[in-house]
Structures are given as C-alpha cells and as structure tokens.
C-alpha atoms as a PDB file:
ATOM      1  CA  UNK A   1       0.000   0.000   0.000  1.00  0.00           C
ATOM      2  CA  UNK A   2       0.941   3.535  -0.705  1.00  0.00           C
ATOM      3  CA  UNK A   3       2.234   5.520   2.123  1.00  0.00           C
ATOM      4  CA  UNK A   4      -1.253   7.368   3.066  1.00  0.00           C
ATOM      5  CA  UNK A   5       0.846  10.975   3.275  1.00  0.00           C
ATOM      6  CA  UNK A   6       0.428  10.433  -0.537  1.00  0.00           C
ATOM      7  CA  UNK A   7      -3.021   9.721  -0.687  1.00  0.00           C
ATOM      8  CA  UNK A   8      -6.769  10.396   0.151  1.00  0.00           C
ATOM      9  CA  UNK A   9      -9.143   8.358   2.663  1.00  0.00           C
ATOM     10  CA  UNK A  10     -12.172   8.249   0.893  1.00  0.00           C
ATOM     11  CA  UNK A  11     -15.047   8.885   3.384  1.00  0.00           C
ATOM     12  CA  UNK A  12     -18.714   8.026   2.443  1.00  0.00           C
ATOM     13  CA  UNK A  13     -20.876  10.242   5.165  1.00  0.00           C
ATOM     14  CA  UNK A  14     -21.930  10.437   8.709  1.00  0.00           C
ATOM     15  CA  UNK A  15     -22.714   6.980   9.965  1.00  0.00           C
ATOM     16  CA  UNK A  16     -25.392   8.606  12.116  1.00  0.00           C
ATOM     17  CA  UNK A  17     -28.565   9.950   9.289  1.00  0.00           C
ATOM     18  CA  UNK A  18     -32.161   9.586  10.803  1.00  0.00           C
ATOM     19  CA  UNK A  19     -34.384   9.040   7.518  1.00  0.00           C
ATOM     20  CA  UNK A  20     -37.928  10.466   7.631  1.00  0.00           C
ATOM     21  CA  UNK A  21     -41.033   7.966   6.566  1.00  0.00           C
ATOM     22  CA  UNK A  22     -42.013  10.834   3.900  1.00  0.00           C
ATOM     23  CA  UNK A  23     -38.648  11.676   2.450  1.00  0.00           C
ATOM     24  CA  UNK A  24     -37.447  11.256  -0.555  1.00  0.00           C
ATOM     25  CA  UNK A  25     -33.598  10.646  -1.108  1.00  0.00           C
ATOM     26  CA  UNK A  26     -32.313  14.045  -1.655  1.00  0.00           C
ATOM     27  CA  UNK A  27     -34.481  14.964   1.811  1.00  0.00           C
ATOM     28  CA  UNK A  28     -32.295  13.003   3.993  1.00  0.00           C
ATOM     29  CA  UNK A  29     -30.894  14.703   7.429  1.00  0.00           C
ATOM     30  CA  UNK A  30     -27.538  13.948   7.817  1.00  0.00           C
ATOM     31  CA  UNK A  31     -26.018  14.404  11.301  1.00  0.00           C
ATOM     32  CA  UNK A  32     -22.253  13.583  11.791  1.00  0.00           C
ATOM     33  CA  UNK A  33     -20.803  11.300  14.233  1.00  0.00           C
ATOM     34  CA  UNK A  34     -18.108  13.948  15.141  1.00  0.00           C
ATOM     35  CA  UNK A  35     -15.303  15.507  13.314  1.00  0.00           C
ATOM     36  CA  UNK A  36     -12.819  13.261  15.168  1.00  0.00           C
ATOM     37  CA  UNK A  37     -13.131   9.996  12.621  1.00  0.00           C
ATOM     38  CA  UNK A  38     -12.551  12.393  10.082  1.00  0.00           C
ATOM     39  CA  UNK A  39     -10.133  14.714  11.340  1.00  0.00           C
ATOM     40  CA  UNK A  40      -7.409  12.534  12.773  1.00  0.00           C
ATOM     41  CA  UNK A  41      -6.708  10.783   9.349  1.00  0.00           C
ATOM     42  CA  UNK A  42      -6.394  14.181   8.149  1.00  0.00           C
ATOM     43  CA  UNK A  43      -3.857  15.109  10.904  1.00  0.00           C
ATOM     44  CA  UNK A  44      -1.558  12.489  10.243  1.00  0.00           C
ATOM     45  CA  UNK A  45      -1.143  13.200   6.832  1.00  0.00           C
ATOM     46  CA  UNK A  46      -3.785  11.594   4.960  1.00  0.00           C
ATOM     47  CA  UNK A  47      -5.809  13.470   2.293  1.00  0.00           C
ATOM     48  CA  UNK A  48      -9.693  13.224   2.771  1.00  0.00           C
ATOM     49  CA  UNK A  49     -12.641  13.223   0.504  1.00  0.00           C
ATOM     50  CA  UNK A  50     -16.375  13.415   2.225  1.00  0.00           C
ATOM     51  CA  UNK A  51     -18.868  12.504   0.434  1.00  0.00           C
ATOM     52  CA  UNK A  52     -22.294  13.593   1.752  1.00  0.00           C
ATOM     53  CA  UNK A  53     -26.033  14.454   0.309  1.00  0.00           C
ATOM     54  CA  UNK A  54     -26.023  17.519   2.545  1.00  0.00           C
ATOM     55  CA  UNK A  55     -23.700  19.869   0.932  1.00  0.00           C
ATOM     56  CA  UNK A  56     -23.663  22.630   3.974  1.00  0.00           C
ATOM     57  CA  UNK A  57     -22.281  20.201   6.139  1.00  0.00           C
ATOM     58  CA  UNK A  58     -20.387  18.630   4.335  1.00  0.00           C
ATOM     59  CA  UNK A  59     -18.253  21.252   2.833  1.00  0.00           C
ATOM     60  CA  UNK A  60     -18.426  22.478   6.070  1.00  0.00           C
ATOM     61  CA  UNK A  61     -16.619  20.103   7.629  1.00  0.00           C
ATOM     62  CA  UNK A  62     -14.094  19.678   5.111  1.00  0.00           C
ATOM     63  CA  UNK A  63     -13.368  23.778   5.661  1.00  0.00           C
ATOM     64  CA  UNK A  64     -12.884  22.861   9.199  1.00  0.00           C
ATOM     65  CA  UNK A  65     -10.262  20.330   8.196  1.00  0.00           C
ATOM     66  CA  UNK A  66      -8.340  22.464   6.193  1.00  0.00           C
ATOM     67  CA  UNK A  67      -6.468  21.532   2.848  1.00  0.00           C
ATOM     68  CA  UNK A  68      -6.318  17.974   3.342  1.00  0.00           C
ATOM     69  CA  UNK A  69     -10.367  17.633   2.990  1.00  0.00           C
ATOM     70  CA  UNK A  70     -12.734  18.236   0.058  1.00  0.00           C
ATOM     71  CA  UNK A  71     -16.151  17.671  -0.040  1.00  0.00           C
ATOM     72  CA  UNK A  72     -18.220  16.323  -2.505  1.00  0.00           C
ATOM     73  CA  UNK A  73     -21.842  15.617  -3.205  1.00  0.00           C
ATOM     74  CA  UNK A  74     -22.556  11.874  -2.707  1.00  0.00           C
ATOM     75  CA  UNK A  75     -26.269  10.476  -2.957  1.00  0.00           C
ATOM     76  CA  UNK A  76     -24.758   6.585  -1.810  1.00  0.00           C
ATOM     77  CA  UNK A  77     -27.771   5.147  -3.283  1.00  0.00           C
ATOM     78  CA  UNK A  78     -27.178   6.509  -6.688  1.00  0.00           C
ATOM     79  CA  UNK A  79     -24.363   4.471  -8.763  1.00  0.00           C
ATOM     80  CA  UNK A  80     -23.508   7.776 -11.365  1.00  0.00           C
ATOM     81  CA  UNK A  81     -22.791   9.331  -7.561  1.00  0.00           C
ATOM     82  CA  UNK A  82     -20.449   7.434  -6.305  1.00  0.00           C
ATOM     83  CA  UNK A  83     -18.707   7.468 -10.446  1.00  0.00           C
ATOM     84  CA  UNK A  84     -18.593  10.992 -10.620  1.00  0.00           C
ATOM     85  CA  UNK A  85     -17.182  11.170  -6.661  1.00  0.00           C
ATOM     86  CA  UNK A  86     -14.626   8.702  -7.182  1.00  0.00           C
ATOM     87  CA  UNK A  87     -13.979  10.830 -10.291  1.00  0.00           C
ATOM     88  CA  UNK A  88     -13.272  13.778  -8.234  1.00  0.00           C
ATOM     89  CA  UNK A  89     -11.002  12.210  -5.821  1.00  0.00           C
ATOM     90  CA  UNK A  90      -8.322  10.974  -8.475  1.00  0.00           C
ATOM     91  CA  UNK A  91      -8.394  14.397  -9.798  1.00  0.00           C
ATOM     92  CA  UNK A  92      -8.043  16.343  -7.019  1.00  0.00           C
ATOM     93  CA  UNK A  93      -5.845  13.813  -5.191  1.00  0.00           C
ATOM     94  CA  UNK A  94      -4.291  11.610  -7.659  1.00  0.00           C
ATOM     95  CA  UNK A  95      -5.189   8.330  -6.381  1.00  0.00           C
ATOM     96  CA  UNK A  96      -7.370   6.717  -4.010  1.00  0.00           C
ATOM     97  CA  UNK A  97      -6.203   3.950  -1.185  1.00  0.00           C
ATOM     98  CA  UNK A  98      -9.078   4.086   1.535  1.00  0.00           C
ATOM     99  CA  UNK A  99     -12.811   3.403   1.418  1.00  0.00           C
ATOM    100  CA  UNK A 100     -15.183   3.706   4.202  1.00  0.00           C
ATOM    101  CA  UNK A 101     -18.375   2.797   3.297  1.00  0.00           C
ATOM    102  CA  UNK A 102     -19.878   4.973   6.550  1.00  0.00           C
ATOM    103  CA  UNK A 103     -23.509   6.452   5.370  1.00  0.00           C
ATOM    104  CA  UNK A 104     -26.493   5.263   6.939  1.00  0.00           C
ATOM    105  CA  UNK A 105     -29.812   5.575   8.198  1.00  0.00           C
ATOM    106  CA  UNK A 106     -32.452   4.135  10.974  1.00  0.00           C
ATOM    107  CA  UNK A 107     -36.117   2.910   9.798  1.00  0.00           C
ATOM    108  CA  UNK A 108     -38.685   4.331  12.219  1.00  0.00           C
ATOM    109  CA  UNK A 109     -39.846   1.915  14.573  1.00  0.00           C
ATOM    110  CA  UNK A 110     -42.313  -0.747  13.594  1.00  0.00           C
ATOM    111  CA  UNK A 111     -43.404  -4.274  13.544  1.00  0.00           C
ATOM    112  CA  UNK A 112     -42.390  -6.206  10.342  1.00  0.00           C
ATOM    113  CA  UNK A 113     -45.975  -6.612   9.469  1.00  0.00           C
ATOM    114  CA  UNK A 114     -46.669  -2.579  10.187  1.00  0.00           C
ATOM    115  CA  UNK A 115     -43.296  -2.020   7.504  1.00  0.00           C
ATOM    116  CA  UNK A 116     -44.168  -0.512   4.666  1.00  0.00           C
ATOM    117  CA  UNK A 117     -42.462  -1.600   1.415  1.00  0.00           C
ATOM    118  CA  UNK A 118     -41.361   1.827   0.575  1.00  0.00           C
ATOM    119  CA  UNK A 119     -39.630   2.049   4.187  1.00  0.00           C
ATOM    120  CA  UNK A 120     -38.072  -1.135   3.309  1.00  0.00           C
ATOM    121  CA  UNK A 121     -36.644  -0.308   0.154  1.00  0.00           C
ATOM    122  CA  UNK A 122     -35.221   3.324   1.271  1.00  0.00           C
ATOM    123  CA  UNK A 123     -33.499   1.864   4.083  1.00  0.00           C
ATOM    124  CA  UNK A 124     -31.416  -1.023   1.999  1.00  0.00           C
ATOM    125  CA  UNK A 125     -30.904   2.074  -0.880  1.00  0.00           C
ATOM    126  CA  UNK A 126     -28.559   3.476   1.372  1.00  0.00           C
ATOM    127  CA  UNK A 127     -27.489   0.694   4.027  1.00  0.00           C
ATOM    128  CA  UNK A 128     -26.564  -2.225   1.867  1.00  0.00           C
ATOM    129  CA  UNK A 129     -26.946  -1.013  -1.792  1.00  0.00           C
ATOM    130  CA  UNK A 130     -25.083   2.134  -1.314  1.00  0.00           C
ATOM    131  CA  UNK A 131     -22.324  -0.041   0.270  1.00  0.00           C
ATOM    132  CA  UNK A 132     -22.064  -2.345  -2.295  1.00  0.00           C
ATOM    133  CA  UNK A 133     -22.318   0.951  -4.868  1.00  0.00           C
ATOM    134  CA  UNK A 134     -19.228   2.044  -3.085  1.00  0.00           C
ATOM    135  CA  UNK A 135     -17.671  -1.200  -3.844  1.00  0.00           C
ATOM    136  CA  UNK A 136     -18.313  -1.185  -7.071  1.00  0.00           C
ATOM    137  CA  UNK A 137     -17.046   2.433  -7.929  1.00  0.00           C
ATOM    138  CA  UNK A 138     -13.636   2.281  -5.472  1.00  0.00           C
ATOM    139  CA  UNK A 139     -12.391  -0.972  -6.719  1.00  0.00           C
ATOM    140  CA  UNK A 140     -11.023  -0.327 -10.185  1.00  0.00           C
ATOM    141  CA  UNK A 141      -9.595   3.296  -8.266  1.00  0.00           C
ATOM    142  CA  UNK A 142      -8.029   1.447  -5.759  1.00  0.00           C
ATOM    143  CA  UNK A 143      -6.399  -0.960  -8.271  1.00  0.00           C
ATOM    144  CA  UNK A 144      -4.670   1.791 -10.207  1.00  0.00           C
ATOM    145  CA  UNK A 145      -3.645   2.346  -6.667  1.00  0.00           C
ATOM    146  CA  UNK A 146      -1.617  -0.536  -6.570  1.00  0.00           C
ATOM    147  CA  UNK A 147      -4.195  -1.675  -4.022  1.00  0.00           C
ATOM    148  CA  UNK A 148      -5.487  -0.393  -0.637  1.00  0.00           C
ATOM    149  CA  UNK A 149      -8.172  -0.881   1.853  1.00  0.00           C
ATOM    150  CA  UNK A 150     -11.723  -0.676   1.927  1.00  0.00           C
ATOM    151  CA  UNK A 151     -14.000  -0.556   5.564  1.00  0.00           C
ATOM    152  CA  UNK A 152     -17.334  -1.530   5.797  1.00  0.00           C
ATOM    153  CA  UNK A 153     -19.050   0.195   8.634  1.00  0.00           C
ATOM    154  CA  UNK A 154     -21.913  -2.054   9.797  1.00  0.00           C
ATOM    155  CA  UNK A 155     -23.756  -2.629  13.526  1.00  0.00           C
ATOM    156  CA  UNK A 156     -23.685  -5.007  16.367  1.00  0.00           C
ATOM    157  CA  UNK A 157     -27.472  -5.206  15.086  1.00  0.00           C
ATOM    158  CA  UNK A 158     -26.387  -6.636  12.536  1.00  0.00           C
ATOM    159  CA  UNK A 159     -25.136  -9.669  14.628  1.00  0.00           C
ATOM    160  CA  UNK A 160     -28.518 -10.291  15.669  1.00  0.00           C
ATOM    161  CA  UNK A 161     -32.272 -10.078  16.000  1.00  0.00           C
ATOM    162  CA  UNK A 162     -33.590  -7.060  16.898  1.00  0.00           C
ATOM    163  CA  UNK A 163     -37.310  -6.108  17.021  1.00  0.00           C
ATOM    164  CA  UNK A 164     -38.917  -3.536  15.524  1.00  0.00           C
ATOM    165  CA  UNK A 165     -36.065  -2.875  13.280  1.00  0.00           C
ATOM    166  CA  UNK A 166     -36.221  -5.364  10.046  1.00  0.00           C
ATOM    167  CA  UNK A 167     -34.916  -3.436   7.492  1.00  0.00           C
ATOM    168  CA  UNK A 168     -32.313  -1.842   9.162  1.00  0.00           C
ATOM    169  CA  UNK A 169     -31.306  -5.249  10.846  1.00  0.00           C
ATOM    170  CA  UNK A 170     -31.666  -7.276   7.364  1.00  0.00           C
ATOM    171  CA  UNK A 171     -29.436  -4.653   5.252  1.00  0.00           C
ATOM    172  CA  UNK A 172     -26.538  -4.359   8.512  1.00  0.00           C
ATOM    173  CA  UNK A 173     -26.477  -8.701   8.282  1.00  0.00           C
ATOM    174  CA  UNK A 174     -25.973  -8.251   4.475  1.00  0.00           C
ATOM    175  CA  UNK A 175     -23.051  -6.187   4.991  1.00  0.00           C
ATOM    176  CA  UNK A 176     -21.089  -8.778   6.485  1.00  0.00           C
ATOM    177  CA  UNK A 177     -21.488 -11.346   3.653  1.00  0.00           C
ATOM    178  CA  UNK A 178     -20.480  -8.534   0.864  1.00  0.00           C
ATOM    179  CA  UNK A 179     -18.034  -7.805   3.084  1.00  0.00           C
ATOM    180  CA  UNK A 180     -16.807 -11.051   3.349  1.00  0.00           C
ATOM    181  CA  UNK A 181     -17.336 -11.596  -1.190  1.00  0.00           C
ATOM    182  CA  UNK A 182     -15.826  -8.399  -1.617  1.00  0.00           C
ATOM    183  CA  UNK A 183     -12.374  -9.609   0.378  1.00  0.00           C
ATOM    184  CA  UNK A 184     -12.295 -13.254  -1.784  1.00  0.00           C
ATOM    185  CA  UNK A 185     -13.016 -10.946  -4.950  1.00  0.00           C
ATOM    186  CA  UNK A 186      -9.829  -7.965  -4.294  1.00  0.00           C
ATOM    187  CA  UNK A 187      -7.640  -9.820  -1.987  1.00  0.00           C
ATOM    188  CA  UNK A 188      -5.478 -10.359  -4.836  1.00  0.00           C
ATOM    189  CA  UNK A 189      -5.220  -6.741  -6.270  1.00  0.00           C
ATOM    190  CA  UNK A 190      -3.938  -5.804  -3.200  1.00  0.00           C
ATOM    191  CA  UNK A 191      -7.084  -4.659  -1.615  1.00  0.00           C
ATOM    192  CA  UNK A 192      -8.451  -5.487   2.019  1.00  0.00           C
ATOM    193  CA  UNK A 193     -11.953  -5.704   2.616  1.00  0.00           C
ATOM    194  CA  UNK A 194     -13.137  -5.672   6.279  1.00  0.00           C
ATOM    195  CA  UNK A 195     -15.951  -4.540   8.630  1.00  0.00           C
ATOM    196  CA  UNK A 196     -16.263  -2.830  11.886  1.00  0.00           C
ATOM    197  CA  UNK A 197     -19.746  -3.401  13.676  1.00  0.00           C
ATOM    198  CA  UNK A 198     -20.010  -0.576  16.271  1.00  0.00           C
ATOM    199  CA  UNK A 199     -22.188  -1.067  19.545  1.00  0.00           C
ATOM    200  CA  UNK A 200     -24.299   1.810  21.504  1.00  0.00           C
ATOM    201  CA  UNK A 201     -21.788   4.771  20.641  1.00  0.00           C
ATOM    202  CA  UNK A 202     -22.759   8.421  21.751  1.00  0.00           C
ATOM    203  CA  UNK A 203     -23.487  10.270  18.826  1.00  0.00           C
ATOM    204  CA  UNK A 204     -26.798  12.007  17.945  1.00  0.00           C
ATOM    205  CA  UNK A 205     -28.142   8.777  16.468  1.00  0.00           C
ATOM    206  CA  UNK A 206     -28.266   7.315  19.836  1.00  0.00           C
ATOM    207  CA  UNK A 207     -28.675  10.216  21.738  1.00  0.00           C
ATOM    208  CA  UNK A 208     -31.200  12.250  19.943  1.00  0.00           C
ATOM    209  CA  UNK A 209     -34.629  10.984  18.892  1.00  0.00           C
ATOM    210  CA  UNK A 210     -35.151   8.902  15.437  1.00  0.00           C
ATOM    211  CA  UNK A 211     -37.393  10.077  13.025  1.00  0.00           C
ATOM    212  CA  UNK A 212     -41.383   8.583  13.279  1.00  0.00           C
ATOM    213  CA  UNK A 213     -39.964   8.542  17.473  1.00  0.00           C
ATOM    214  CA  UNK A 214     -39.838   9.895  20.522  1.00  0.00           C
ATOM    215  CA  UNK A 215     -37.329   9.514  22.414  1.00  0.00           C
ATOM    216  CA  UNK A 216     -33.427   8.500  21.530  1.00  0.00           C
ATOM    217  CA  UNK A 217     -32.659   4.618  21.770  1.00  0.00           C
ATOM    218  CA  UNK A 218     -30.346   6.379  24.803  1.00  0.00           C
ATOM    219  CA  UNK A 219     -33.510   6.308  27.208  1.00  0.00           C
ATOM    220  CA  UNK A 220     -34.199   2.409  26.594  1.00  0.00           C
ATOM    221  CA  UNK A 221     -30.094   1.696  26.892  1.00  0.00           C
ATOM    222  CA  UNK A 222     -27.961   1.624  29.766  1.00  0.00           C
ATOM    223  CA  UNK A 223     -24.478   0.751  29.783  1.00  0.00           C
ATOM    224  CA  UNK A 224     -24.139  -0.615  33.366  1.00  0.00           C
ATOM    225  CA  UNK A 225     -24.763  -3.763  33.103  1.00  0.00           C
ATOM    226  CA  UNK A 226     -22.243  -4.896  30.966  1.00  0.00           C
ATOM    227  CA  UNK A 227     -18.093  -5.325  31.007  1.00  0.00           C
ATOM    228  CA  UNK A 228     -17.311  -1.576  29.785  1.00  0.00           C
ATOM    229  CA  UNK A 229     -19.706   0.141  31.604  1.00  0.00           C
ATOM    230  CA  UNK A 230     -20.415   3.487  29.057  1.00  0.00           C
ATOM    231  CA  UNK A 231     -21.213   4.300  26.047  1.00  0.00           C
ATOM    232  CA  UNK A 232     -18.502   4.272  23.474  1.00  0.00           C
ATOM    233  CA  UNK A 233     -17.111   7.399  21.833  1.00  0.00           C
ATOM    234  CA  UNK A 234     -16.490   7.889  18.074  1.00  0.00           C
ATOM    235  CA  UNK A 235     -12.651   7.938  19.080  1.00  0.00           C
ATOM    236  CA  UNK A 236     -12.927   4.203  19.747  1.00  0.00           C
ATOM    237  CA  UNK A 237     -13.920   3.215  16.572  1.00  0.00           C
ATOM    238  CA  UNK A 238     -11.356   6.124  15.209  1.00  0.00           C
ATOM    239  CA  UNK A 239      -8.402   4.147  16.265  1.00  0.00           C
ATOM    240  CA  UNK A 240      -9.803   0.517  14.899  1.00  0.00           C
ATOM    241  CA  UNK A 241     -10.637   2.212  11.539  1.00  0.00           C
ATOM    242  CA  UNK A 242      -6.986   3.815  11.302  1.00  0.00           C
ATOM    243  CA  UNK A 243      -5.728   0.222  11.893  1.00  0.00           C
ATOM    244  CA  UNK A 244      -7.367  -1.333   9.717  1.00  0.00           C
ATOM    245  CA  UNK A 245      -6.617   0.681   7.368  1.00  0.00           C
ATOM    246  CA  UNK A 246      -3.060   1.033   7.557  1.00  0.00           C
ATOM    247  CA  UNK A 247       0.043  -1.032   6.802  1.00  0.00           C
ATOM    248  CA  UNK A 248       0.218  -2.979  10.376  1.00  0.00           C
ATOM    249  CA  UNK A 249      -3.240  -4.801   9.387  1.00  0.00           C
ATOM    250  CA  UNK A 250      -1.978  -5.799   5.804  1.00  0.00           C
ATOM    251  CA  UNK A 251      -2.481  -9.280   6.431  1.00  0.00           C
ATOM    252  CA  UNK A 252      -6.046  -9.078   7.548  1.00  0.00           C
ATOM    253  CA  UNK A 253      -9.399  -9.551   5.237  1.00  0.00           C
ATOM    254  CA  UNK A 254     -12.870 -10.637   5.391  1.00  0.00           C
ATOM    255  CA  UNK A 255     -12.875 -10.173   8.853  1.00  0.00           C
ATOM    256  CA  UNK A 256     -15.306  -8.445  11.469  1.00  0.00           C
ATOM    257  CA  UNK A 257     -14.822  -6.283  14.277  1.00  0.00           C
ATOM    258  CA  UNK A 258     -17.536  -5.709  17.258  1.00  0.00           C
ATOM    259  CA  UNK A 259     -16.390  -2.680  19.304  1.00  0.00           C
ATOM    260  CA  UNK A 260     -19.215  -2.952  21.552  1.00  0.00           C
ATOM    261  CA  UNK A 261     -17.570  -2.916  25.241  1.00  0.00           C
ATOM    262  CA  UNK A 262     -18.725  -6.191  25.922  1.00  0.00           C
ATOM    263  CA  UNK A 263     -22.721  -5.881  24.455  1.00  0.00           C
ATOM    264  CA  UNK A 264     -23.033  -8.884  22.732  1.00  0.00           C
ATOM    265  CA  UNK A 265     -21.504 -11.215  25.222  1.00  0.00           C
ATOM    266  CA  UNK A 266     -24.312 -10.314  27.868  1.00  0.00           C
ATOM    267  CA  UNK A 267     -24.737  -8.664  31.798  1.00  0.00           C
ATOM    268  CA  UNK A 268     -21.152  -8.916  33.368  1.00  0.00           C
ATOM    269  CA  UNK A 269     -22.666 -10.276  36.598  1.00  0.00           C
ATOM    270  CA  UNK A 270     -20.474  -8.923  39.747  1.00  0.00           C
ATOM    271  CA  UNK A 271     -20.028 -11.551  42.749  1.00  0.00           C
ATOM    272  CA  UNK A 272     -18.571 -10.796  45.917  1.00  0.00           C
ATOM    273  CA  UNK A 273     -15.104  -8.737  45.944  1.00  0.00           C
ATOM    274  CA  UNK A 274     -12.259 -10.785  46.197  1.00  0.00           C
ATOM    275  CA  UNK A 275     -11.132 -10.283  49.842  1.00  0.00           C
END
C-alpha cells in the first residue's frame, strides 16, 4: 500500500442519518458522528474526501479540516454518484487507497408486518446497496492504486435479531457477507476488505430521537450492566478504523470487528469482591 501521506481516505458520510417515513432521497438529514473519525486521518497526513447528500455540512466540515479535505456531493444510493465522486477524488488527489463505506440511516420503529415496502426499500438504498455501490465504484480506483483498503461500517445489530427494526437489521447482516465476497473478490489486487460493527456509541443517532420517534434509543439503553460500563465514543472506533486501514493490518481480510464494550456477550454479573 501507498504511504497514506500520498493519498486520500475516501469517506462516504456520517454513519449517524435519521431518515424520515415521507422523504425522498435528496431529503435526507444527515447528522455527523463527530469531526474526530474524520479529522485525525487528516492530521496524520492523509488526504480526505467526504462525500455527503447535505452539501452545507459537508463542505463544512471539510473547511474545518483544512487543505487535506474536500467535499463532494454523494447520494450513496445513486451508482452515477459514487462514479462521478470517485472521479473527483483521483483528480483532485491523484489516487485513491481508503474506502469507508460509513452512510447510513435508521427505519422508524415498527413491527415487520406494520413495515411498509417503501420504508423497506429506502433503508437497503442506502445501508446495503449504497455499500455495495461504493464497492463497485472504489475498486477499479483502488487498483490503479496498486491496491489499498476498503472498511465496511456495519452494527452489532447486525449480529442479531432485533425487534422492531427489520430493514435496518436485514441490510446491517448483508453487509457482512459482501463484506466477506468483496475480500475473496480484491484480496489479490492488493485490496483489504473488512468490517467494523459498532455497539451503543454516543453520537446524535443514539442520543437524539429517530425520526417517526420519541425519544433516543439512549432512554431504553444503559451501559451498566455490561463489562465496559459506558457508552462508546467515536474515538474508539477512530483508532480501529486507522488500523485497519493502515500497513500494520496488511495481512487481515474478510474479517469483522464488534467494538461494543462487551454488548453482545451479555450482563457482566459482579459476585462478591475478592477479599
């Protein structure tokens, strides 16, 4: 792999994008994680390209970067987007080595049954089809790269069942197996294909109401109960991403990473201290 003072990371969006039942793609409310996933690959060295659907923020954040950052329009679901972004990147940048697929959004909350099909089909647009869009558009880039890396952010619900939340559940579990294709497909180009599957982190997406809700998943979690008790921070999955994505993982594909401080494995029950 290139050294990545050379070249961009290639970000899709913020991970955290409540979608409302009535709009339409170009509608969507993006709200970002934090500047921190995005600012420390910028700080040590690495050029970055955000692609968004909301322009304002967008280009604002890339302003608040500073020269290393660009913006550029990005509408994940739409394969002539993600040409015409991957586009810009080589020409602004010369090459491109890193891929996070991070854009994503949350179906309101509702019984498979009560789940309409347009709901359904919005929600796997941008969760699994715009993933698999990035994919698509990155690979040849990355292979006149000489290679490089591509992340798949998906969810610890994606591990799971998780009720009231089919389509956002079903498109997070289809991650991981075009996750998985995508590593068999590059792995000899050079390219690494892997996934990070976040738990509860504290970003507005947690701690602000979803659309069609009200009140933020926050008020039905609590951390306490398990091994790390708190929330996580968009730092922690920071420093996994810039792992994975730089020379020291180089011998890792197809894999998956839960960074979920112990969700999954259940209630850390607490005996008696040890005298």
């Amino acid at each position: 792999m290139s050294r990545p003072t050379r070249h961009p990371s290639r970000v899709t969006g913020g991970s955290d994008v409540p979608l409302r039942q009535s709009d339409s793609s170009r509608h969507r409310r993006h709200r970002w994680a934090g500047g921190q996933p995005r600012s420390r690959p910028a700080r040590r060295g690495r050029h970055v390209v955000i692609g968004a659907i909301d322009a304002e923020r967008g280009a604002g954040l890339a302003a608040e970067l500073g020269h290393r950052a660009r913006f550029v329009r990005l509408d994940v679901s739409r394969e002539e987007s993600w040409v015409a972004a991957v586009a810009e990147t080589e020409k602004a940048f010369g090459a491109l080595t890193i891929l996070v697929n991070n854009a994503g959004v949350q179906n309101p909350p509702a019984l498979i049954e009560s789940t309409d099909r347009a709901t359904w089909a919005r929600i796997l647009d941008v969760n699994l089809t715009g993933t698999f869009l990035g994919i698509k558009a990155a690979a040849p880039a990355l292979r006149r790269a000489g290679g490089g890396a591509i992340v798949n952010i998906g969810s610890t619900m994606g591990m799971g069942g998780t009720a009231l939340y089919a389509p956002y559940v079903a498109g997070k579990w289809a991650v991981r197996g075009l996750t998985r294709t995508a590593a068999l497909e590059l792995g000899r180009d050079n390219i690494r294909v892997n996934a990070i599957h976040p738990g509860v982190i504290e970003t507005p997406f947690i701690t602000e109401p979803a659309a069609g809700s009200d009140a933020p998943i926050a008020d039905f979690y609590s951390p306490e109960p398990f091994a790390v008790p708190r929330l996580g921070q968009p730092a922690d999955i920071t420093a996994l991403l810039l792992f994975l994505t730089s020379p020291d993982a180089a011998f890792i594909t197809g894999a998956e990473y839960v960074i979920d401080g112990g969700l999954l494995l259940g209630p850390a029950l607490q005996g008696d201290s040890p005298a």
